[in-house]
Protein backbone atom coordinates (compact mmCIF):
# COMPACT_ATOMS: atom_id res chain seq x y z
CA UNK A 1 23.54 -29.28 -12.08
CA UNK A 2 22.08 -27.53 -15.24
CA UNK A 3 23.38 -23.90 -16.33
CA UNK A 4 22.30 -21.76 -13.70
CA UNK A 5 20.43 -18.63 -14.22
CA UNK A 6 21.43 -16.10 -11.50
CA UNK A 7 20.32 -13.09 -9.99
CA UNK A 8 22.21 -11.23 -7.11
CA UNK A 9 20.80 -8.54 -5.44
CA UNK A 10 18.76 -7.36 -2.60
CA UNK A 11 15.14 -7.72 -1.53
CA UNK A 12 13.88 -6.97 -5.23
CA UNK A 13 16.20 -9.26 -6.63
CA UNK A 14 14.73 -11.83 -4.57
CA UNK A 15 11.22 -10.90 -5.77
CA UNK A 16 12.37 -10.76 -9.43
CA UNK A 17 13.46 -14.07 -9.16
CA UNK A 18 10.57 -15.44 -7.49
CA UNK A 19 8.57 -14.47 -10.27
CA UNK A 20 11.00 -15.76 -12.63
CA UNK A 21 10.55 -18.92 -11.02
CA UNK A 22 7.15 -19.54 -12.11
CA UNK A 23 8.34 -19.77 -15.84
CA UNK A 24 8.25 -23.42 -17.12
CA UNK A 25 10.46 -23.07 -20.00
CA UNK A 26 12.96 -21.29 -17.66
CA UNK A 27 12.85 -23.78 -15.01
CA UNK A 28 13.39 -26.58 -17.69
CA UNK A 29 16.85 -25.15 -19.20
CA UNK A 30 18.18 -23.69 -15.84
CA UNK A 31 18.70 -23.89 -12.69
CA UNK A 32 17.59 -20.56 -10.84
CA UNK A 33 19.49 -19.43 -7.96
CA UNK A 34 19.27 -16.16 -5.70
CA UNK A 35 22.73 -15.17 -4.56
CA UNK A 36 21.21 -12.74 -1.71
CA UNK A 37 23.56 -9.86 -1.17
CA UNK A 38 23.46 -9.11 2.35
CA UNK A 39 21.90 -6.28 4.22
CA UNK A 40 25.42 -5.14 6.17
CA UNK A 41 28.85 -6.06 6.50
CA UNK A 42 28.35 -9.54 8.80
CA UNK A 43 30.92 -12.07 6.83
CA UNK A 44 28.38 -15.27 8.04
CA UNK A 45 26.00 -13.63 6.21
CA UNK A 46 27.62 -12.20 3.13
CA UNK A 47 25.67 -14.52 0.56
CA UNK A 48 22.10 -16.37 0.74
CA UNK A 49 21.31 -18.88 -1.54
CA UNK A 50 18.09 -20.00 -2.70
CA UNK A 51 16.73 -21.83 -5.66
CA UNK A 52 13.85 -23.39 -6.97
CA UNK A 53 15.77 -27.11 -7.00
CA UNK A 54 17.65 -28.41 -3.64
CA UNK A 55 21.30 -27.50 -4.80
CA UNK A 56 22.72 -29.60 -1.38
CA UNK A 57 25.88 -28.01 -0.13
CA UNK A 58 27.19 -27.02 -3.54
CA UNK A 59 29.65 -24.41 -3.12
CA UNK A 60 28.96 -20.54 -4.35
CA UNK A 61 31.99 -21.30 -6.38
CA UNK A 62 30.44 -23.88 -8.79
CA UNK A 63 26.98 -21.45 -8.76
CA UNK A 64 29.48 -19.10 -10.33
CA UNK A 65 31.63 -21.08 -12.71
CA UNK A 66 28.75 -22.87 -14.36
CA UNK A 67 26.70 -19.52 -14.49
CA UNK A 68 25.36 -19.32 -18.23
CA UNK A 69 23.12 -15.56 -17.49
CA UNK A 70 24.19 -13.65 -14.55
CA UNK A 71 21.46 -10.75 -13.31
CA UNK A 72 23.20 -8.13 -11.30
CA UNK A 73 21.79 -5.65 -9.20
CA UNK A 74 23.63 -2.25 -9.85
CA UNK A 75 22.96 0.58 -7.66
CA UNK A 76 24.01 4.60 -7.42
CA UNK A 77 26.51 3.64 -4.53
CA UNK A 78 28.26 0.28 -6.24
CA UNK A 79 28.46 -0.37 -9.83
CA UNK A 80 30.15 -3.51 -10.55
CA UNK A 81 30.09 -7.25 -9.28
CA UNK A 82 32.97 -7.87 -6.26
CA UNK A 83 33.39 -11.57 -8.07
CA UNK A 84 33.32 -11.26 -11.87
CA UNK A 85 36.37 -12.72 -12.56
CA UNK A 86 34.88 -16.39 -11.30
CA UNK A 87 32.18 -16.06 -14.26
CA UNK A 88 33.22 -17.99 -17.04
CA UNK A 89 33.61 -15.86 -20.16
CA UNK A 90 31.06 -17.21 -22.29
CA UNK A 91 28.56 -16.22 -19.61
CA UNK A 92 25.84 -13.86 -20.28
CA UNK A 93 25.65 -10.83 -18.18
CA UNK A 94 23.09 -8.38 -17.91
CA UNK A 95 22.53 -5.32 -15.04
CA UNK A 96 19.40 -4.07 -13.90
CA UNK A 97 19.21 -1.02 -11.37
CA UNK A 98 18.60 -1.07 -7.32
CA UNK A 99 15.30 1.21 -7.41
CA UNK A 100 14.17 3.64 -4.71
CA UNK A 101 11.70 6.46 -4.47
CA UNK A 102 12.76 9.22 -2.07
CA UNK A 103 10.55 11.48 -4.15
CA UNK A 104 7.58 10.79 -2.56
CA UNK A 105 9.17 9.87 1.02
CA UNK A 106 11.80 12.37 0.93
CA UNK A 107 12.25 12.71 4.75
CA UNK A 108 12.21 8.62 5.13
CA UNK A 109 14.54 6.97 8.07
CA UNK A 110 15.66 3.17 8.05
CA UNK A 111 14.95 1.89 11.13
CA UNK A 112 15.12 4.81 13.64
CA UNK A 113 14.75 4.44 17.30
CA UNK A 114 12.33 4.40 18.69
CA UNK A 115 11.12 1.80 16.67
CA UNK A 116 7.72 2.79 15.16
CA UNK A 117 4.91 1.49 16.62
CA UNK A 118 7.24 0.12 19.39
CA UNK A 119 7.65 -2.75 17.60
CA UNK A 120 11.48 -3.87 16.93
CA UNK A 121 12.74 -4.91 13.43
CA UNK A 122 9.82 -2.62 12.14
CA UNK A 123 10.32 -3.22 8.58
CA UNK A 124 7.63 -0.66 7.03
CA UNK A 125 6.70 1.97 9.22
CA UNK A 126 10.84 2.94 8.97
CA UNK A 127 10.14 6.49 10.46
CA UNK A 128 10.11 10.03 8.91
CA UNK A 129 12.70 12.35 9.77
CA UNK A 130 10.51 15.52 10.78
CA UNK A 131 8.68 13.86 13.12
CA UNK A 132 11.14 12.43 14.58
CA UNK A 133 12.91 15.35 15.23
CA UNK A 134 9.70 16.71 17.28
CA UNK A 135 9.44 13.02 18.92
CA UNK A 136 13.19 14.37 20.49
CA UNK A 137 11.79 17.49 21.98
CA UNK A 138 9.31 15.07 24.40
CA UNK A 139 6.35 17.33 24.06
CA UNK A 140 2.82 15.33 24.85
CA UNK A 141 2.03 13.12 21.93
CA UNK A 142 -0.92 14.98 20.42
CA UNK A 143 1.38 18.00 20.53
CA UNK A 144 3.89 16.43 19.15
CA UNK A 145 1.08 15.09 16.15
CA UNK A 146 -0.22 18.82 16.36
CA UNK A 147 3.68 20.42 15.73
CA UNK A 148 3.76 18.00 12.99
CA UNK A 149 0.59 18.87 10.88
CA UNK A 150 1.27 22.44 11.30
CA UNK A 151 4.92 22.17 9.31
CA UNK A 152 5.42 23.37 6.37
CA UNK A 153 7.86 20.79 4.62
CA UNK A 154 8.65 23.68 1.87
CA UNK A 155 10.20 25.32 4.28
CA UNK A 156 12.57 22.28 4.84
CA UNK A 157 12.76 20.81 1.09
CA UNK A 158 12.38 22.55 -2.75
CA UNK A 159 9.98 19.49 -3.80
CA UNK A 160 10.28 20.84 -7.21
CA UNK A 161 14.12 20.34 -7.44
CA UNK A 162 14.19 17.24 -5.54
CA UNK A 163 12.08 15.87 -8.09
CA UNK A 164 15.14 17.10 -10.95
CA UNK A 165 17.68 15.32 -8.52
CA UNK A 166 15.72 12.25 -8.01
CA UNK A 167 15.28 11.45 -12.05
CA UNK A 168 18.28 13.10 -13.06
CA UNK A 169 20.22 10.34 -10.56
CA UNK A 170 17.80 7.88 -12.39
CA UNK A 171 18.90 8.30 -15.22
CA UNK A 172 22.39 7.95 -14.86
CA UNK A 173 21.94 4.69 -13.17
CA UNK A 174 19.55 3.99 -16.08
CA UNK A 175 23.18 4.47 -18.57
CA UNK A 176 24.81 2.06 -16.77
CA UNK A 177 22.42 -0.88 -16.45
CA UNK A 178 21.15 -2.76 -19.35
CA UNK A 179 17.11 -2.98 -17.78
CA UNK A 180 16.19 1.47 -17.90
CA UNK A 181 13.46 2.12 -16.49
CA UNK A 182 13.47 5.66 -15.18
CA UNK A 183 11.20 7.03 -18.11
CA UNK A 184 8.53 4.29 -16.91
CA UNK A 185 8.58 5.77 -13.30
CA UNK A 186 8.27 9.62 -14.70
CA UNK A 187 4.97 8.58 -16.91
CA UNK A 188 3.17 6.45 -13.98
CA UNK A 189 4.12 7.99 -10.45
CA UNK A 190 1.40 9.92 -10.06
CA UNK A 191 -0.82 7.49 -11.53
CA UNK A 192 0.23 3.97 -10.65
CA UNK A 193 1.47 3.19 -7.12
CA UNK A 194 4.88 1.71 -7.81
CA UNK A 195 6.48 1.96 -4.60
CA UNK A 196 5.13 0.71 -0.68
CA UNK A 197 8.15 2.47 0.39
CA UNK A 198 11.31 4.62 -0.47
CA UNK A 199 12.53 1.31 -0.55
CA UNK A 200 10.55 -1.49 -1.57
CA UNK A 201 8.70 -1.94 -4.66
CA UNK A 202 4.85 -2.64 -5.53
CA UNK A 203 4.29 -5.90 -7.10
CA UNK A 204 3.30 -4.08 -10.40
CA UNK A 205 7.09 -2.55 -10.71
CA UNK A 206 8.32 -6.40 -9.78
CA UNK A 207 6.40 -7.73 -12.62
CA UNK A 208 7.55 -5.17 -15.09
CA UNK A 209 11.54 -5.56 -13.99
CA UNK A 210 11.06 -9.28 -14.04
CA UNK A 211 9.68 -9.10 -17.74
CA UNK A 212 12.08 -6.34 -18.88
CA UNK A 213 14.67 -8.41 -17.27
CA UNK A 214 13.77 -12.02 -18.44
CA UNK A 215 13.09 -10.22 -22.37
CA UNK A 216 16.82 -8.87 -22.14
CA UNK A 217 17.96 -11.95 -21.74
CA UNK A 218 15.91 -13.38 -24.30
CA UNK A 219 13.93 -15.81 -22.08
CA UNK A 220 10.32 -15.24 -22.51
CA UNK A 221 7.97 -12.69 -24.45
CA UNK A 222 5.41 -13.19 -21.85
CA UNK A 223 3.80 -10.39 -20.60
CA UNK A 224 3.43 -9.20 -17.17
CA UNK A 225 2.16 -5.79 -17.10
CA UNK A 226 -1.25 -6.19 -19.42
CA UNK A 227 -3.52 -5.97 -16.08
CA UNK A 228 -2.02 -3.08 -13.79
CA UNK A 229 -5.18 -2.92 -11.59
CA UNK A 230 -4.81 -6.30 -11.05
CA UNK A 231 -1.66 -5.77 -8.97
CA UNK A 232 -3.50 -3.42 -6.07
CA UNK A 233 -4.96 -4.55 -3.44
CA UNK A 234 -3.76 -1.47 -0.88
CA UNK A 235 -1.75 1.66 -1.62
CA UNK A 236 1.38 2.31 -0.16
CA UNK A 237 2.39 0.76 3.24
CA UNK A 238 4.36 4.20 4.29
CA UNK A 239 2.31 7.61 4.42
CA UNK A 240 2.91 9.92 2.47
CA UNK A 241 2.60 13.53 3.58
CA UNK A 242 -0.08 15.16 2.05
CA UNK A 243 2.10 18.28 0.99
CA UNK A 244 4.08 15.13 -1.16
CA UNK A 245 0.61 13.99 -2.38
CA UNK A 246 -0.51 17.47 -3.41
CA UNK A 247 2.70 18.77 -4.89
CA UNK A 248 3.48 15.90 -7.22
CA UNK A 249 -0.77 15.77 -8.18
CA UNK A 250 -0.68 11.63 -7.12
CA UNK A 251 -3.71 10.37 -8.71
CA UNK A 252 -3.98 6.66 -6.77
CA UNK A 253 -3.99 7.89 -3.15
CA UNK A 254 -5.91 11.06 -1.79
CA UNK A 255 -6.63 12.72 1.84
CA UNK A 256 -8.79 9.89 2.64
CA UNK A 257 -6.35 6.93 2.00
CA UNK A 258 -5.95 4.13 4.65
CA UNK A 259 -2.68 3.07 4.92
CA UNK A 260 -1.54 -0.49 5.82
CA UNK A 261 0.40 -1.20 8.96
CA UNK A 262 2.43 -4.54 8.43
CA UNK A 263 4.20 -6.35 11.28
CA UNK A 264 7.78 -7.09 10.93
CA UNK A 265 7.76 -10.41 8.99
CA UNK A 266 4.39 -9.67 6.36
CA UNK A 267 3.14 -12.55 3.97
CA UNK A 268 5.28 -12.93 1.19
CA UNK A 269 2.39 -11.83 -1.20
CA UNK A 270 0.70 -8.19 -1.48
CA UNK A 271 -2.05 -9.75 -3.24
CA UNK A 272 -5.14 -9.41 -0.53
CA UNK A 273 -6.50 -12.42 0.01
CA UNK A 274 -9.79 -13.17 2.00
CA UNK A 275 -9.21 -14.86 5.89
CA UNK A 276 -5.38 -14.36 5.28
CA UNK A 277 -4.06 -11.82 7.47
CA UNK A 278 -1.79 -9.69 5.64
CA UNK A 279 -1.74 -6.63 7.96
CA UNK A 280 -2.20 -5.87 11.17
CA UNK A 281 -4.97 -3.24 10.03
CA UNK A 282 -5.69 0.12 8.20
CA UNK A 283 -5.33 3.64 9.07
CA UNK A 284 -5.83 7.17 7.60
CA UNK A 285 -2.89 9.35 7.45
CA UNK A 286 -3.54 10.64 11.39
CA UNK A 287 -4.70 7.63 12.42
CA UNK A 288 -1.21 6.35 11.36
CA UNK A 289 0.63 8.67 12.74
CA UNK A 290 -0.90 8.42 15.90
CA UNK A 291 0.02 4.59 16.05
CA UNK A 292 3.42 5.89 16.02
CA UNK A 293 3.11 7.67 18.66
CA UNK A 294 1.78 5.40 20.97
CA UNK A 295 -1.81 7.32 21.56
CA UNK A 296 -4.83 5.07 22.22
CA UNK A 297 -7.07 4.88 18.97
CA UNK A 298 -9.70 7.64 19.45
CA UNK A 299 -12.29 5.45 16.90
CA UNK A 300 -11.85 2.22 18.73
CA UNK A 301 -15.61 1.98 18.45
CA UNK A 302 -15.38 0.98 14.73
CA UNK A 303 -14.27 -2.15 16.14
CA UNK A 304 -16.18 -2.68 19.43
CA UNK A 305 -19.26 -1.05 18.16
CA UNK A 306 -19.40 -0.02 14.16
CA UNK A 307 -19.93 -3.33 12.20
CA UNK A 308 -21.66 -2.69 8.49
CA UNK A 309 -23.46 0.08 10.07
CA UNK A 310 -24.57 -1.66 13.55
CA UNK A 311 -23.87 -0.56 16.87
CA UNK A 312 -23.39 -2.56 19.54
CA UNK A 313 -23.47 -1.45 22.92
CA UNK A 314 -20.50 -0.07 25.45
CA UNK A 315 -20.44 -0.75 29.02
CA UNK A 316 -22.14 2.46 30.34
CA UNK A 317 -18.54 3.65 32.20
CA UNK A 318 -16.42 2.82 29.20
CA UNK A 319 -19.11 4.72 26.76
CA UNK A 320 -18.81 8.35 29.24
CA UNK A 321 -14.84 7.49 28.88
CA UNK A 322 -14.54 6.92 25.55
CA UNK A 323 -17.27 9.87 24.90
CA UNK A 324 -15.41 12.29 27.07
CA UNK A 325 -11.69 11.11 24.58
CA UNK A 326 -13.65 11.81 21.48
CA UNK A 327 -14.89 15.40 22.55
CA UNK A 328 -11.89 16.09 24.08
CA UNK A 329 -9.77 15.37 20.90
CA UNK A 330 -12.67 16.69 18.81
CA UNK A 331 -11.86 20.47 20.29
CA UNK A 332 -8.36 20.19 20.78
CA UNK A 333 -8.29 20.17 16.83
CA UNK A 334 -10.87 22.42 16.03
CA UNK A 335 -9.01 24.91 17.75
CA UNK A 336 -6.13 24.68 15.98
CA UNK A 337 -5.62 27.13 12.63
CA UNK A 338 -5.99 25.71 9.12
CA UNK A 339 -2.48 24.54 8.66
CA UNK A 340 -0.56 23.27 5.06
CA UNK A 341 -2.23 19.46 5.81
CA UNK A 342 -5.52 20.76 6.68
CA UNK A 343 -7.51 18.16 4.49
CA UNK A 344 -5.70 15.48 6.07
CA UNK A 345 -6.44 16.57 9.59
CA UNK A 346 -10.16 17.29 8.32
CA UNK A 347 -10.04 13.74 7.34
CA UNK A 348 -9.26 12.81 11.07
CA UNK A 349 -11.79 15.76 12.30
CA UNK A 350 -14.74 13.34 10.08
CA UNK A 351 -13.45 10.35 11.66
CA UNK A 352 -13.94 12.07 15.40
CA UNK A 353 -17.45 13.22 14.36
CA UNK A 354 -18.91 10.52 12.91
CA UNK A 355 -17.87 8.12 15.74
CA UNK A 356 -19.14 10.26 18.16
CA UNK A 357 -22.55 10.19 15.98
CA UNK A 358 -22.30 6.56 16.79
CA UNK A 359 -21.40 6.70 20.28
CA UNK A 360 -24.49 8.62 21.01
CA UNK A 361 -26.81 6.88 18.47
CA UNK A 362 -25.98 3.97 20.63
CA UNK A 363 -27.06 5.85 23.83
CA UNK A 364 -30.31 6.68 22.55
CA UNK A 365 -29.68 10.11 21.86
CA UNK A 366 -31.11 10.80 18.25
CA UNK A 367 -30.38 14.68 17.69
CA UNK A 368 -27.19 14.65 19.46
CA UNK A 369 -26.16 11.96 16.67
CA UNK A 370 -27.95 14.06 14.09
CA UNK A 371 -25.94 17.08 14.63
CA UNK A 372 -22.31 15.15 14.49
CA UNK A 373 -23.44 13.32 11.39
CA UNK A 374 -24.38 16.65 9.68
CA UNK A 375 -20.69 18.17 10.86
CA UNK A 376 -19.46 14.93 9.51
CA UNK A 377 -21.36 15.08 5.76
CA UNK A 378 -20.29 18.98 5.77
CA UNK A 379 -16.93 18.16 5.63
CA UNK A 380 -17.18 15.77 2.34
CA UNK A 381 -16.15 12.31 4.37
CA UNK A 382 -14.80 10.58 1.09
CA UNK A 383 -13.20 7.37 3.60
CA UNK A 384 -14.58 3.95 3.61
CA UNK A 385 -14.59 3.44 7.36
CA UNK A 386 -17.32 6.30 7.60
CA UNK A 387 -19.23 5.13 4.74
CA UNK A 388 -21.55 2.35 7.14
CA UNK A 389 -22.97 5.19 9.61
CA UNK A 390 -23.09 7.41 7.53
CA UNK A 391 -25.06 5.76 4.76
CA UNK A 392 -27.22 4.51 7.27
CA UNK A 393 -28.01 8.03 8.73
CA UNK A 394 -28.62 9.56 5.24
CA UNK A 395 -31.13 6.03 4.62
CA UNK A 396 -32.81 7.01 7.90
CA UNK A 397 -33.45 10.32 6.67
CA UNK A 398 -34.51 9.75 3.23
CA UNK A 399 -31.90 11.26 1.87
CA UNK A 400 -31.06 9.32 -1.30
CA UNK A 401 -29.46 11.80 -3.35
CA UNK A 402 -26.63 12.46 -0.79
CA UNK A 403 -25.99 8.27 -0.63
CA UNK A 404 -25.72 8.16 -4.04
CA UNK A 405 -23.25 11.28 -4.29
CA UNK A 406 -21.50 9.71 -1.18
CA UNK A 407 -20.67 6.28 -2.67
CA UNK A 408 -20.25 8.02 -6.24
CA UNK A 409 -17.06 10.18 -4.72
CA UNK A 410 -15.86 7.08 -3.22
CA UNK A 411 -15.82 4.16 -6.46
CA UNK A 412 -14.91 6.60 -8.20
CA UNK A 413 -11.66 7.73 -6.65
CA UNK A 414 -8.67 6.05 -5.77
CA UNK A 415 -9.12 3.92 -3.12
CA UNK A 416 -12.31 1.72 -3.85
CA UNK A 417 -9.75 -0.59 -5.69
CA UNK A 418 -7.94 -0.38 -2.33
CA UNK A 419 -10.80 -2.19 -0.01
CA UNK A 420 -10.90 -5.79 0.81
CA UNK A 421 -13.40 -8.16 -1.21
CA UNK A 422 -15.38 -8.30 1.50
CA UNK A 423 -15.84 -3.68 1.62
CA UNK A 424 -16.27 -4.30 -2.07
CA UNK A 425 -19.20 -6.29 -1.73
CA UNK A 426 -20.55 -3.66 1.03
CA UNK A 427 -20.06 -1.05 -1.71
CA UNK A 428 -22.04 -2.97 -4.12
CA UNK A 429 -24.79 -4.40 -1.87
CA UNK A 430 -25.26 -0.18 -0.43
CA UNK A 431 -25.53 0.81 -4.46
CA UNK A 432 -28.31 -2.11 -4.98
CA UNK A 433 -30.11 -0.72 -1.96
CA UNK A 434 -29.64 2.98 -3.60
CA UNK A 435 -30.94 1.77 -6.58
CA UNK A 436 -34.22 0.34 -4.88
CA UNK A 437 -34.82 3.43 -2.77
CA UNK A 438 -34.69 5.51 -6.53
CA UNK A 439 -36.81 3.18 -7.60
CA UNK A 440 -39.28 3.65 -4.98
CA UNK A 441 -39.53 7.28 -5.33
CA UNK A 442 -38.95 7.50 -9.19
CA UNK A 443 -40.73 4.27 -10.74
CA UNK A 444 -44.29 5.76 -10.92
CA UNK A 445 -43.81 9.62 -11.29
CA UNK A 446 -45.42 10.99 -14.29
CA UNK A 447 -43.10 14.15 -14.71
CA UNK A 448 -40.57 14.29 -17.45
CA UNK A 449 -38.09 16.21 -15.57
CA UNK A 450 -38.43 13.41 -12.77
CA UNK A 451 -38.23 10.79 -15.02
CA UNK A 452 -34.61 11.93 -15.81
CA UNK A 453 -33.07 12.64 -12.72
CA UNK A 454 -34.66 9.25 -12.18
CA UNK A 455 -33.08 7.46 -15.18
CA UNK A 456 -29.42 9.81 -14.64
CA UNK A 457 -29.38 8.61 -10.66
CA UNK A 458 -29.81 4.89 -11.57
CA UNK A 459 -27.13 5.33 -14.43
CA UNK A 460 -24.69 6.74 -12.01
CA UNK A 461 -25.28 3.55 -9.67
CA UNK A 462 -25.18 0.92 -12.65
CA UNK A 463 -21.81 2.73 -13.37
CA UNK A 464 -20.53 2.44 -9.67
CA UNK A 465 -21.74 -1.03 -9.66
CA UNK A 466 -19.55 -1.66 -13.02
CA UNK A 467 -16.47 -0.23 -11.76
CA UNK A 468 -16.68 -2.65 -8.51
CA UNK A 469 -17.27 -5.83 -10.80
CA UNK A 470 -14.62 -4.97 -13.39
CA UNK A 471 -12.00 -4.30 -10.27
CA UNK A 472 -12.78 -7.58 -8.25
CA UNK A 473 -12.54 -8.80 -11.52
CA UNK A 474 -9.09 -8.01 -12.73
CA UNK A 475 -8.10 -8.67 -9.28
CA UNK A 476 -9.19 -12.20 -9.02
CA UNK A 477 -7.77 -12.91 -12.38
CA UNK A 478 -4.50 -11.39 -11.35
CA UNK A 479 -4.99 -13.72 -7.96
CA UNK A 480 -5.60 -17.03 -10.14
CA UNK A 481 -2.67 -16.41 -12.78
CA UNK A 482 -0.16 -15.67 -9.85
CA UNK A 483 -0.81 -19.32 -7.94
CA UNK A 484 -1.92 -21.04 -10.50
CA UNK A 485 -0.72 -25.16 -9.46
CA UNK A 486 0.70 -25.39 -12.43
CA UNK A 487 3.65 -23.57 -12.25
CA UNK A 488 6.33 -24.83 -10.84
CA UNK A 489 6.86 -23.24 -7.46
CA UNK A 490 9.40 -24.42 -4.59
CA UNK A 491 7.71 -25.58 -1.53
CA UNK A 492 8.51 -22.61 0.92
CA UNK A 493 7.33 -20.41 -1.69
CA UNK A 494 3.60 -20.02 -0.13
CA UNK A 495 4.90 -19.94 3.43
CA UNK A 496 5.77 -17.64 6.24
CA UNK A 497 9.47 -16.41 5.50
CA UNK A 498 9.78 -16.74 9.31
CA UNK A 499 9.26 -20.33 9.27
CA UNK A 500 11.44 -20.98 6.00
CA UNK A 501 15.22 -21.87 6.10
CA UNK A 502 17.11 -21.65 3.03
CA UNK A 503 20.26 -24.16 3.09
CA UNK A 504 23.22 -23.80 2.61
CA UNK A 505 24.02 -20.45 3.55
CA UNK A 506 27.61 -20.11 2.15
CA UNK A 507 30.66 -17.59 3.18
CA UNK A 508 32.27 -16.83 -0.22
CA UNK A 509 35.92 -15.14 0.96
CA UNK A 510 37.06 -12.35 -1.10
């Protein structure tokens, strides 16, 4: 066996390594090796092993004594290594720190019960404390949603000093590892999403530990954080409360975020990729919340009916249903007083309007669908899933201006960069079809003042059009560079963790 190079840690660990993996001149001196530290206290599992080369049934032992750089995970509970004394001395050791970001999900649970979404071994949707604590009182489910929207969380938490706590703790974790990294995570949280979870960390943070980590040990100058965009593909996997969102000023999700639900066992890779099913779908904040608790989805005609703006047409007794749910839901939350999450429930209120547009579009019933649409528009629908009716109802209408404003707000916030390759495309082909409608009305007029609300419209467009090229862009580069054939890779590396087993697993006896 060459040297080995190994980390030891949890779940980033293992993605630090996998990334380290892909490193030729690494892979060429040493032998990489995960030594998995285990999620409880089971003895059968209290080490993992993988590496990039079969390793047979060597022993954790011999990992150890011919260890020539050992990573190790430090955290704010456990600050040194249970086994250093079976390191030889002229090994090379270097700590990096076990990150989390309660900050933005300070009322986060691990793994309450119920399981969200009903779903056991739920290993995103881990639960949020307040809501649960409604969930106990066993009040109807919208109720329950209702009780929840209405809370206050200052009441509950001083955001402003949890925010001292949470880098103050930082950085004294950052003075005891050799890899800082707290000042990073002060200068991009509200600007870069570095966390899915309190938990779990974006592939962007993964590729900057992996290069601080592999630099520290003087392995590699290579650069992995040149091409942040390149890294998103969907923001955060856990909702964040829009109090949280407001408070902190986040820049890279907004009221009209989708949020992605993953099963329990996701692909191994965040990076989107077309006719690979990462998630299981994506939901605004409400729409997400109502997942949780088990309510039917009140939009379900997105998917039966709402495909790039066409309608297709419900059984006449499942259209009255579903059109009786909609209203139904539609007044139970106009009724309600503006509360401290009001855009986010305005958010949902858009999503009940304009699907009800559809549902009666569908029926026939033109001015009924006019008047939901305009409710819709007045409320400033800034959310991709809208963006198909609604364009097409402002096209019907001749109402250019309001198209362009309507895809302008959306490419140029936050969550264009969020769609999938194929929305992007939607996006672009609905600013080409802007662009000819401007055309139409603007190409021949003879008026000066015309002629630049002409030439400032199409400018706007060419911009939005830019910003969609330059993102799928960056993105596909990021998508080649990450699986490019040359690097060495082990063979489960591209597979579904369910279906992988790592041998041996070893017991290593204190």
């Amino acid at each position: 066996m060459k040297p080995t190079f190994v980390f030891n840690g949890n779940c980033q660990a293992m993605k630090y390594c996998l990334l380290a993996m892909q490193l030729l001149e690494l892979n060429e001196k040493y032998t990489v090796v995960l030594l998995r530290s285990p999620e409880d206290n089971t003895p059968d599992l209290r080490w993992k092993i993988l590496s990039h080369e079969p390793i047979g049934a060597v022993r954790v032992d011999e990992i150890f004594a011919n260890c020539a750089v050992f990573l190790h995970q430090k955290s704010y509970w456990s600050r040194t290594f249970p086994y250093a004394d079976r390191l030889p001395p002229q090994c090379r050791k270097i700590s990096f720190p076990m990150l989390t970001h309660e900050l933005l999900w300070p009322f986060y649970m691990v793994r309450p019960r119920p399981f969200p979404f009903g779903i056991e071994d739920n290993r995103r949707g881990h639960g949020e404390r307040l809501l649960q604590n409604l969930i106990k009182k066993k009040l109807p489910p919208l109720e329950t949603l209702a009780q929840f929207m209405a809370t206050d969380i200052g009441q509950h938490l001083d955001l402003d000093r949890a925010g001292e706590l949470y880098f103050d703790r930082l950085r004294n974790l950052d003075q005891e590892v050799d890899v800082p990294v707290a000042d990073l995570i002060e200068e991009l949280f509200r600007s870069q999403p570095l966390f899915a979870d309190a938990a779990h960390t974006q592939l962007a943070l993964c590729h900057y530990m992996t290069d601080q980590i592999l630099r520290c040990a003087g392995i590699t100058e290579q650069n992995f954080t040149k091409n942040w965009d390149g890294y998103l593909n969907f923001g955060a996997t856990f909702p964040i409360h829009p109090q949280v969102m407001d408070h902190y000023g986040l820049q890279w999700v907004d009221h009209g975020t989708r949020y992605g639900f993953h099963p329990p066992r996701p692909h191994p890779s965040s990076v989107y990729e077309e006719n690979q099913k990462t998630k299981e779908g994506d939901y605004g904040y409400l729409a997400y919340l109502r997942k949780h608790l088990g309510l039917p989805n009140a939009t379900s005609c997105h998917e039966q009916g709402v495909v790039s703006g066409h309608i297709q047409t419900l059984q006449e007794g499942d259209a009255s249903r579903h059109l009786q749910t909609l209203q139904e839901e539609l007044a139970f939350w106009d009724a309600l007083p503006e509360g401290p999450a009001a855009q986010a429930v305005n958010t949902w209120r858009t999503e009940l309007l304009t699907t009800l547009g559809d549902c009666h579009r569908a029926a026939g019933e033109t001015q009924q669908a006019r008047a939901f649409y305009q409710r819709a528009l007045q409320l400033n629908p800034v959310f991709y899933p809208l963006l198909p009716s609604l364009l097409e109802f402002l096209e019907q209408e001749n109402r250019i201006d309001e198209s362009l404003a309507l895809l302008r707000d959306f490419i140029d916030g936050p969550n264009m960069r969020y769609c999938s390759t194929q929305e992007k495309m939607f996006l672009a082909n609905a600013c080409v079809k802007t662009c000819q409608h401007l055309e139409s009305r603007y190409a021949k007029v003879s008026d000066p003042d015309d002629g630049r609300i002409y030439q400032q419209s199409l400018q706007t467009m060419l911009s939005c059009l830019d910003r969609i090229r330059t993102t799928m862009l960056n993105q596909s580069v990021f998508c080649l560079s990450f699986s490019n054939p040359k690097i060495h890779q082990p063979d489960w590396y591209h597979h579904d963790p369910s279906q992988v087993t790592v041998k041996p697993q070893v017991t290593v006896k204190p």
